[in-house]
PDB file of N, CA and C in Angstrom:
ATOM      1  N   UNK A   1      62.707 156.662  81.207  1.00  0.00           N
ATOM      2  CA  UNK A   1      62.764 157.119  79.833  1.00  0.00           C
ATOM      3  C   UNK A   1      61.830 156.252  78.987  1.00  0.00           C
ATOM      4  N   UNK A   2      61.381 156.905  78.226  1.00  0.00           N
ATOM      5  CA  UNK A   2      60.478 156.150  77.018  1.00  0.00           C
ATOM      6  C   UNK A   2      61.073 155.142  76.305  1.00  0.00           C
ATOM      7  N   UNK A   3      60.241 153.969  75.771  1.00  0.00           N
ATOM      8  CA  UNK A   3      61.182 152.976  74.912  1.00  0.00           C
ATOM      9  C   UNK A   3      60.727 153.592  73.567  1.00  0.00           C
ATOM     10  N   UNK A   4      61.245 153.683  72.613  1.00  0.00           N
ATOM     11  CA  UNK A   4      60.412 154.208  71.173  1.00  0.00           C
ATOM     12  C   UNK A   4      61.089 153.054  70.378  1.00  0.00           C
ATOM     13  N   UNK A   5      59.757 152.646  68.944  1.00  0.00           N
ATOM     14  CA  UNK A   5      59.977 151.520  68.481  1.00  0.00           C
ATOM     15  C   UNK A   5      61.186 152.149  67.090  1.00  0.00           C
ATOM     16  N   UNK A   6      61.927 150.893  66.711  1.00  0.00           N
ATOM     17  CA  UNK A   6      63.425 150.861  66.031  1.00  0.00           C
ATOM     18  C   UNK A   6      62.698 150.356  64.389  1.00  0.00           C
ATOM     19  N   UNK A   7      63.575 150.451  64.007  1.00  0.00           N
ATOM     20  CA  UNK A   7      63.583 149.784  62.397  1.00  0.00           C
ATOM     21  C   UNK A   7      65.479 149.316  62.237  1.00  0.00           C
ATOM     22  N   UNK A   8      65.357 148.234  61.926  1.00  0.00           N
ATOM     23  CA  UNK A   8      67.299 147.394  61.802  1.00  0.00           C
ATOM     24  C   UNK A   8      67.137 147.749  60.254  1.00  0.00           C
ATOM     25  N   UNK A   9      68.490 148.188  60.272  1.00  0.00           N
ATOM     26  CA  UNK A   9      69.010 148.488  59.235  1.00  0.00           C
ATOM     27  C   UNK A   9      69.780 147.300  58.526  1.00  0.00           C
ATOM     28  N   UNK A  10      70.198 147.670  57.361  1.00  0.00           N
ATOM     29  CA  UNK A  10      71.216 146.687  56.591  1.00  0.00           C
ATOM     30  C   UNK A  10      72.615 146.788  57.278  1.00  0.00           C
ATOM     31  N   UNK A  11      72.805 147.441  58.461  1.00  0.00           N
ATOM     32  CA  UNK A  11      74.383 147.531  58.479  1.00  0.00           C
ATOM     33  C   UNK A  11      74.137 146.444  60.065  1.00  0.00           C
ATOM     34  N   UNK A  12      72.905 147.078  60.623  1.00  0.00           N
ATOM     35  CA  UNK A  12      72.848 146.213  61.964  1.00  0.00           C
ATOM     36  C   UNK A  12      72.002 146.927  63.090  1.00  0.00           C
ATOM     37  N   UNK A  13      72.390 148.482  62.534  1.00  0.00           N
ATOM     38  CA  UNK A  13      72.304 149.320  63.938  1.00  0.00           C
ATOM     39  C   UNK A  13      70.831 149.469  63.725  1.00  0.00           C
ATOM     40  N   UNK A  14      70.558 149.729  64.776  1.00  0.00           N
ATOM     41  CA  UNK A  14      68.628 150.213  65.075  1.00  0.00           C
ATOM     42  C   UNK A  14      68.334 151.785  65.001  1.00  0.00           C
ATOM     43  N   UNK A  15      67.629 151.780  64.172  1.00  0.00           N
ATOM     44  CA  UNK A  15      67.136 153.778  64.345  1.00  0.00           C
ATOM     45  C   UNK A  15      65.844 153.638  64.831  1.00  0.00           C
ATOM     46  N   UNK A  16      65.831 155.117  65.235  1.00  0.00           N
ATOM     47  CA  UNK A  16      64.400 155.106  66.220  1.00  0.00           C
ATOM     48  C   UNK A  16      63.298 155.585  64.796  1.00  0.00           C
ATOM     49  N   UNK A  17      62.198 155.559  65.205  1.00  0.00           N
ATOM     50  CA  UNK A  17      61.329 155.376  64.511  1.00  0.00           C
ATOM     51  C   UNK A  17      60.684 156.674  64.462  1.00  0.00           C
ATOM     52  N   UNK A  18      60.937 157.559  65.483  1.00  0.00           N
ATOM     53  CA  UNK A  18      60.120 158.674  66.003  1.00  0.00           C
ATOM     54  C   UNK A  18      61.653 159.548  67.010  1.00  0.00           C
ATOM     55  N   UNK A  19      61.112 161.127  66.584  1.00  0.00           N
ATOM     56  CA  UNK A  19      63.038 161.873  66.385  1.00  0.00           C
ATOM     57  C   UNK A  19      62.134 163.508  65.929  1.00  0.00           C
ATOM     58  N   UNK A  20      63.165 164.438  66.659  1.00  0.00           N
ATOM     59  CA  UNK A  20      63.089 165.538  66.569  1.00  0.00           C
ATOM     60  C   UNK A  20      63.147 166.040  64.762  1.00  0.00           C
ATOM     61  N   UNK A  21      62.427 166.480  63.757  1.00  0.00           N
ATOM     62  CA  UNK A  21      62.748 167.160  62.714  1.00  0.00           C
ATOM     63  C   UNK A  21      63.040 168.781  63.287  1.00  0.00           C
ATOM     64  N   UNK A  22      64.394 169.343  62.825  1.00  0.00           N
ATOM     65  CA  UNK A  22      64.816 170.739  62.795  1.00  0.00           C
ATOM     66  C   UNK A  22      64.909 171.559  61.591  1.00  0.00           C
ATOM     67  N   UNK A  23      64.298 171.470  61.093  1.00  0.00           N
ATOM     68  CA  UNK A  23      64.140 172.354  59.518  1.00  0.00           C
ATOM     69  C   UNK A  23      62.736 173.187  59.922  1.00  0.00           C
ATOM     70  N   UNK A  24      63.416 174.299  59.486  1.00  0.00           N
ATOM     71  CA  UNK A  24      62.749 175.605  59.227  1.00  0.00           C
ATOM     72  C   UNK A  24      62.874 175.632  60.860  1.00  0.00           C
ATOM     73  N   UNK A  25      63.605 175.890  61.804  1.00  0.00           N
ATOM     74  CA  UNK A  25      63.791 175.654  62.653  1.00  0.00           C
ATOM     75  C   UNK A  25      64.408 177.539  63.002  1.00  0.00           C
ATOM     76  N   UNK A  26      63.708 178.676  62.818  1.00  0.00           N
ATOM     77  CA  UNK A  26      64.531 180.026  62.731  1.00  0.00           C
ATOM     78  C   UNK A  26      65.114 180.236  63.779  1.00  0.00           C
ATOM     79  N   UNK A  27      64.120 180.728  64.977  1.00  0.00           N
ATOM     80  CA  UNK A  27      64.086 181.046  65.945  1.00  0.00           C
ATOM     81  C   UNK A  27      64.544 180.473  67.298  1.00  0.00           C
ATOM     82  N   UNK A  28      65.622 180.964  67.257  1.00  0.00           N
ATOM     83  CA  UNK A  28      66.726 180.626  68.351  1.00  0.00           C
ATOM     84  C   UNK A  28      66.139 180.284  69.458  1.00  0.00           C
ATOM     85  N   UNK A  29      65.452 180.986  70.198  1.00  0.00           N
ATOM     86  CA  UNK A  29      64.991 180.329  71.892  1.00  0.00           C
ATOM     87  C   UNK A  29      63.796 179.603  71.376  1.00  0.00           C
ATOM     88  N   UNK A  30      62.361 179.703  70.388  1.00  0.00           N
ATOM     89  CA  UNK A  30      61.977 178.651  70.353  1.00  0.00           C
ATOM     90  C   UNK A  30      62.460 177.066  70.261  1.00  0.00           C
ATOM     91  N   UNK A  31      63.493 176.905  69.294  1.00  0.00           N
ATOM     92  CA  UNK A  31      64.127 175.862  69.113  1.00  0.00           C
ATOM     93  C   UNK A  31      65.147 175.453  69.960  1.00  0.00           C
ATOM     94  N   UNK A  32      65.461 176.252  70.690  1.00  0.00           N
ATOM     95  CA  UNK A  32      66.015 175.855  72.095  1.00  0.00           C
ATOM     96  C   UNK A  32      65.459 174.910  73.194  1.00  0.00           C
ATOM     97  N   UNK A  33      63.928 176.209  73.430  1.00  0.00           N
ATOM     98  CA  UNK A  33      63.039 174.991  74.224  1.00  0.00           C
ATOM     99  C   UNK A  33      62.592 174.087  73.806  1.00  0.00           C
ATOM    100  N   UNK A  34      62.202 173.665  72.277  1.00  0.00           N
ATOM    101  CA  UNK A  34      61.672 172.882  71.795  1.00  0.00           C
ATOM    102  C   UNK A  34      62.672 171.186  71.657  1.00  0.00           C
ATOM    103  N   UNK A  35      64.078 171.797  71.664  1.00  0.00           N
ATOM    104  CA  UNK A  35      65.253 170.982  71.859  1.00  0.00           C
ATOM    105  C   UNK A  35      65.450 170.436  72.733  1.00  0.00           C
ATOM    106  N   UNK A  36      65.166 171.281  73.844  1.00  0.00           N
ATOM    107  CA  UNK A  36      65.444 170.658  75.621  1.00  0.00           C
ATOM    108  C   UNK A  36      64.358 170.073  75.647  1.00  0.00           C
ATOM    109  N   UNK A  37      63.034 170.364  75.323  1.00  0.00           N
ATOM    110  CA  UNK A  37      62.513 169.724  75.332  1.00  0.00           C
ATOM    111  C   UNK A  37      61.952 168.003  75.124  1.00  0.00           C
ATOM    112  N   UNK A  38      62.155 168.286  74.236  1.00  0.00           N
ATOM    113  CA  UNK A  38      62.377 166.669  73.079  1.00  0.00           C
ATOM    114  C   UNK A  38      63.537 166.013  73.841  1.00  0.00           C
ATOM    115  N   UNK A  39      64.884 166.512  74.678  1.00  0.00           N
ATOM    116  CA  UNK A  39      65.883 165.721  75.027  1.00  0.00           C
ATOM    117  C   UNK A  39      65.588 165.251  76.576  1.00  0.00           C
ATOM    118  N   UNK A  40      64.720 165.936  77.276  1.00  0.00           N
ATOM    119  CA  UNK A  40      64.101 165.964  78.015  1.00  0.00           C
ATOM    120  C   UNK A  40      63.185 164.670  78.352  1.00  0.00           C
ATOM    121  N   UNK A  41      62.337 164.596  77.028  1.00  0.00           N
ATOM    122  CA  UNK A  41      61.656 163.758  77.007  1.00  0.00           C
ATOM    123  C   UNK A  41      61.848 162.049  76.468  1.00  0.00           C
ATOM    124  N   UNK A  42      62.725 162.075  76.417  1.00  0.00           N
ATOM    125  CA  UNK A  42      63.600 161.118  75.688  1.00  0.00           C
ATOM    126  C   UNK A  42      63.836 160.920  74.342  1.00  0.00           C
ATOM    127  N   UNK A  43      64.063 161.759  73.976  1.00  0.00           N
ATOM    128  CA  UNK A  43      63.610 161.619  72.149  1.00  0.00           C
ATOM    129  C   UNK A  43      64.778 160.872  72.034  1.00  0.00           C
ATOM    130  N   UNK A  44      65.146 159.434  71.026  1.00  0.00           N
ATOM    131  CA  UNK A  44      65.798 159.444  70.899  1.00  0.00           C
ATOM    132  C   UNK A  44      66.921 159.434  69.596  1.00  0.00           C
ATOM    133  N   UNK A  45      66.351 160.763  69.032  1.00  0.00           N
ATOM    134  CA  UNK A  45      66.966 161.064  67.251  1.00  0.00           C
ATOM    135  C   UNK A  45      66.715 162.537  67.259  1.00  0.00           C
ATOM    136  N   UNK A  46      67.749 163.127  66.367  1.00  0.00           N
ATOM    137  CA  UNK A  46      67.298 164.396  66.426  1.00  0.00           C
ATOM    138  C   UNK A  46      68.163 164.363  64.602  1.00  0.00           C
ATOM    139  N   UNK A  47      66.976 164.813  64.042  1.00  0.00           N
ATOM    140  CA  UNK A  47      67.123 164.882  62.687  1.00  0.00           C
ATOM    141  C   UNK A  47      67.857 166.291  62.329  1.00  0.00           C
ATOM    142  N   UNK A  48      69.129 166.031  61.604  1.00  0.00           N
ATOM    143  CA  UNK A  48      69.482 167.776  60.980  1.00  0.00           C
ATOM    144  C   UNK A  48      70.465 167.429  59.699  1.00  0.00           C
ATOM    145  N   UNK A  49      70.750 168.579  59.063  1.00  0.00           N
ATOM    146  CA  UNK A  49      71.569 168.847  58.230  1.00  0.00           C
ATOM    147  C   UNK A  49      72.168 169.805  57.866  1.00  0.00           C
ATOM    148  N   UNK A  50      72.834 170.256  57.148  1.00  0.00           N
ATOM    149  CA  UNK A  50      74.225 171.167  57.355  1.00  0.00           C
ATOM    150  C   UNK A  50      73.158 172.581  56.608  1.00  0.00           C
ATOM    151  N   UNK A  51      72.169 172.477  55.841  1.00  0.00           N
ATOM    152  CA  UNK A  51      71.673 173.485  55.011  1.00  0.00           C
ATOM    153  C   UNK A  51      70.727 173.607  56.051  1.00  0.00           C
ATOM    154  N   UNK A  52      69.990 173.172  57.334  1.00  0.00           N
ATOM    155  CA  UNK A  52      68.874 173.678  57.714  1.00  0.00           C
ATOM    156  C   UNK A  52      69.879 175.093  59.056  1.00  0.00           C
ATOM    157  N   UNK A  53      70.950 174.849  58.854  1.00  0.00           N
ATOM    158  CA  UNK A  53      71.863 176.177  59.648  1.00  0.00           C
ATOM    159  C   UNK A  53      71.405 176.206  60.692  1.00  0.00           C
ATOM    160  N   UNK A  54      71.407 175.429  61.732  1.00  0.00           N
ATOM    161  CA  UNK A  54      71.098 175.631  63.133  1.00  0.00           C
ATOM    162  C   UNK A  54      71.823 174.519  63.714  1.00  0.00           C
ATOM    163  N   UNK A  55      73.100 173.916  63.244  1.00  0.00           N
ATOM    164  CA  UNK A  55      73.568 173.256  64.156  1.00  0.00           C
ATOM    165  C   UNK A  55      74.599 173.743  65.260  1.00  0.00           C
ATOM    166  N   UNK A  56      74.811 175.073  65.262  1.00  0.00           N
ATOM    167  CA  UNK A  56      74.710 175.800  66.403  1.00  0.00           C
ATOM    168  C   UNK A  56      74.702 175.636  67.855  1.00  0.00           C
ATOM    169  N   UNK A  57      73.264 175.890  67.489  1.00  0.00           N
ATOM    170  CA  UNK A  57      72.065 176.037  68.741  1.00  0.00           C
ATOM    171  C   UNK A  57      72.227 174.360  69.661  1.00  0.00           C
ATOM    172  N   UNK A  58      72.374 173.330  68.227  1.00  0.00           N
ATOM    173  CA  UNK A  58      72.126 171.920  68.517  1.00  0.00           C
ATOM    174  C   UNK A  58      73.218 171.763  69.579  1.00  0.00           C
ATOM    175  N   UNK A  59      73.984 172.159  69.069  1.00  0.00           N
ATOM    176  CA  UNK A  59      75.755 171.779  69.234  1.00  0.00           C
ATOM    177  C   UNK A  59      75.707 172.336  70.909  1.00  0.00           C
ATOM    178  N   UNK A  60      75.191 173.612  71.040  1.00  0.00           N
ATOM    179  CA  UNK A  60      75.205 174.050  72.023  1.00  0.00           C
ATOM    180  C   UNK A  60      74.898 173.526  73.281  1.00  0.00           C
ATOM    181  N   UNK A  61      73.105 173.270  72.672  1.00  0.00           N
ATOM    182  CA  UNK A  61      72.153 172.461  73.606  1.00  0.00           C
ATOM    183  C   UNK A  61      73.022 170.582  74.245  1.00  0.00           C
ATOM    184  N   UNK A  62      73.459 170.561  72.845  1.00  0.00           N
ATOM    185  CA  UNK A  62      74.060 169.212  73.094  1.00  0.00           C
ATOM    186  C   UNK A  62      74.975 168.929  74.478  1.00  0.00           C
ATOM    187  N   UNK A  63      75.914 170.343  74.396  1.00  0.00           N
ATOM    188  CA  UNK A  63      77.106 170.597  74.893  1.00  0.00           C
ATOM    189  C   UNK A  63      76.723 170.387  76.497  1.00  0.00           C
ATOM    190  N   UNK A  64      75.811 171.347  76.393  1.00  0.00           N
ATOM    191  CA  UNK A  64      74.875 171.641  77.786  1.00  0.00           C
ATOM    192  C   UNK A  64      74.885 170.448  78.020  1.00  0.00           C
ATOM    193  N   UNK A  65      74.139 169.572  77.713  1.00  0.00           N
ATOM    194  CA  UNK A  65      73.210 168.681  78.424  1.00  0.00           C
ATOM    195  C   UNK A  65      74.583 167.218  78.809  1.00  0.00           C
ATOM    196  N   UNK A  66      75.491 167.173  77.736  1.00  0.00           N
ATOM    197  CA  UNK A  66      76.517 166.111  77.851  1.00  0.00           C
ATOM    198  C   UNK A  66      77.389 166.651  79.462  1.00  0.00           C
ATOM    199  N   UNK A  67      77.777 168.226  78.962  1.00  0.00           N
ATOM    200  CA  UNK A  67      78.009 168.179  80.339  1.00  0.00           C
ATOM    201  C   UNK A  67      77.567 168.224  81.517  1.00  0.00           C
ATOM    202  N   UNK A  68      76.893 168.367  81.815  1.00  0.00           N
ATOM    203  CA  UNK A  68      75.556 168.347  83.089  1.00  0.00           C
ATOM    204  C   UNK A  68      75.170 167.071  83.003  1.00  0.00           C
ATOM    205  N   UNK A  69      75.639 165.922  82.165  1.00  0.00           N
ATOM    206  CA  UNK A  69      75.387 164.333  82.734  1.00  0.00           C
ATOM    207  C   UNK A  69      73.811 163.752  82.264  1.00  0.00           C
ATOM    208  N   UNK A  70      72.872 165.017  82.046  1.00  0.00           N
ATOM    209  CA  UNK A  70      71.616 164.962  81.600  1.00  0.00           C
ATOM    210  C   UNK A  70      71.917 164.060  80.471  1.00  0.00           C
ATOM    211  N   UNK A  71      72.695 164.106  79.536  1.00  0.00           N
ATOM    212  CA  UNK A  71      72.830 163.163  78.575  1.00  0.00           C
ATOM    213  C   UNK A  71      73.763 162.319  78.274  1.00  0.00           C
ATOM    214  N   UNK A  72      74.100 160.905  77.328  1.00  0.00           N
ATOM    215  CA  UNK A  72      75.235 160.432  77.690  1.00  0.00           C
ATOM    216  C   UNK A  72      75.475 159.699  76.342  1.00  0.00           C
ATOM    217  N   UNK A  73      76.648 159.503  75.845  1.00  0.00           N
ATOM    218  CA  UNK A  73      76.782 159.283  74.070  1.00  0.00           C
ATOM    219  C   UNK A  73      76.632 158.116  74.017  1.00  0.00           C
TER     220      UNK A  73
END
């Protein structure tokens, strides 16, 4: 897996620096592959919010991949 560089926060925790944006995100199987993709590749952030309406798809993809071991919390 890729290392991607962090920025420390004021609380402690490290965010990645570089992360999936999902806005304007319409189209269901593009953003599907584009999802597996990126999780695939190690992304390790995936940017969303409750108004870009596709946490769905996320939730889904997520679901997938946690259970199939591909991913791990």
């Amino acid at each position: 897996m890729v290392k991607f560089d962090t920025v420390k926060l004021a609380t402690g925790a490290d965010l990645p620096l570089f992360g999936l944006g999902t806005w304007l995100s319409t189209d269901p199987i593009a953003f599907t592959t584009a999802l597996k993709t990126a999780l695939d590749a190690g992304y390790p952030l995936i940017d969303t919010a409750y108004i870009y309406r596709n946490e769905a798809i996320i939730g889904k993809v997520l679901q997938e991949y946690f259970t199939s071991g591909k991913l791990k919390r």
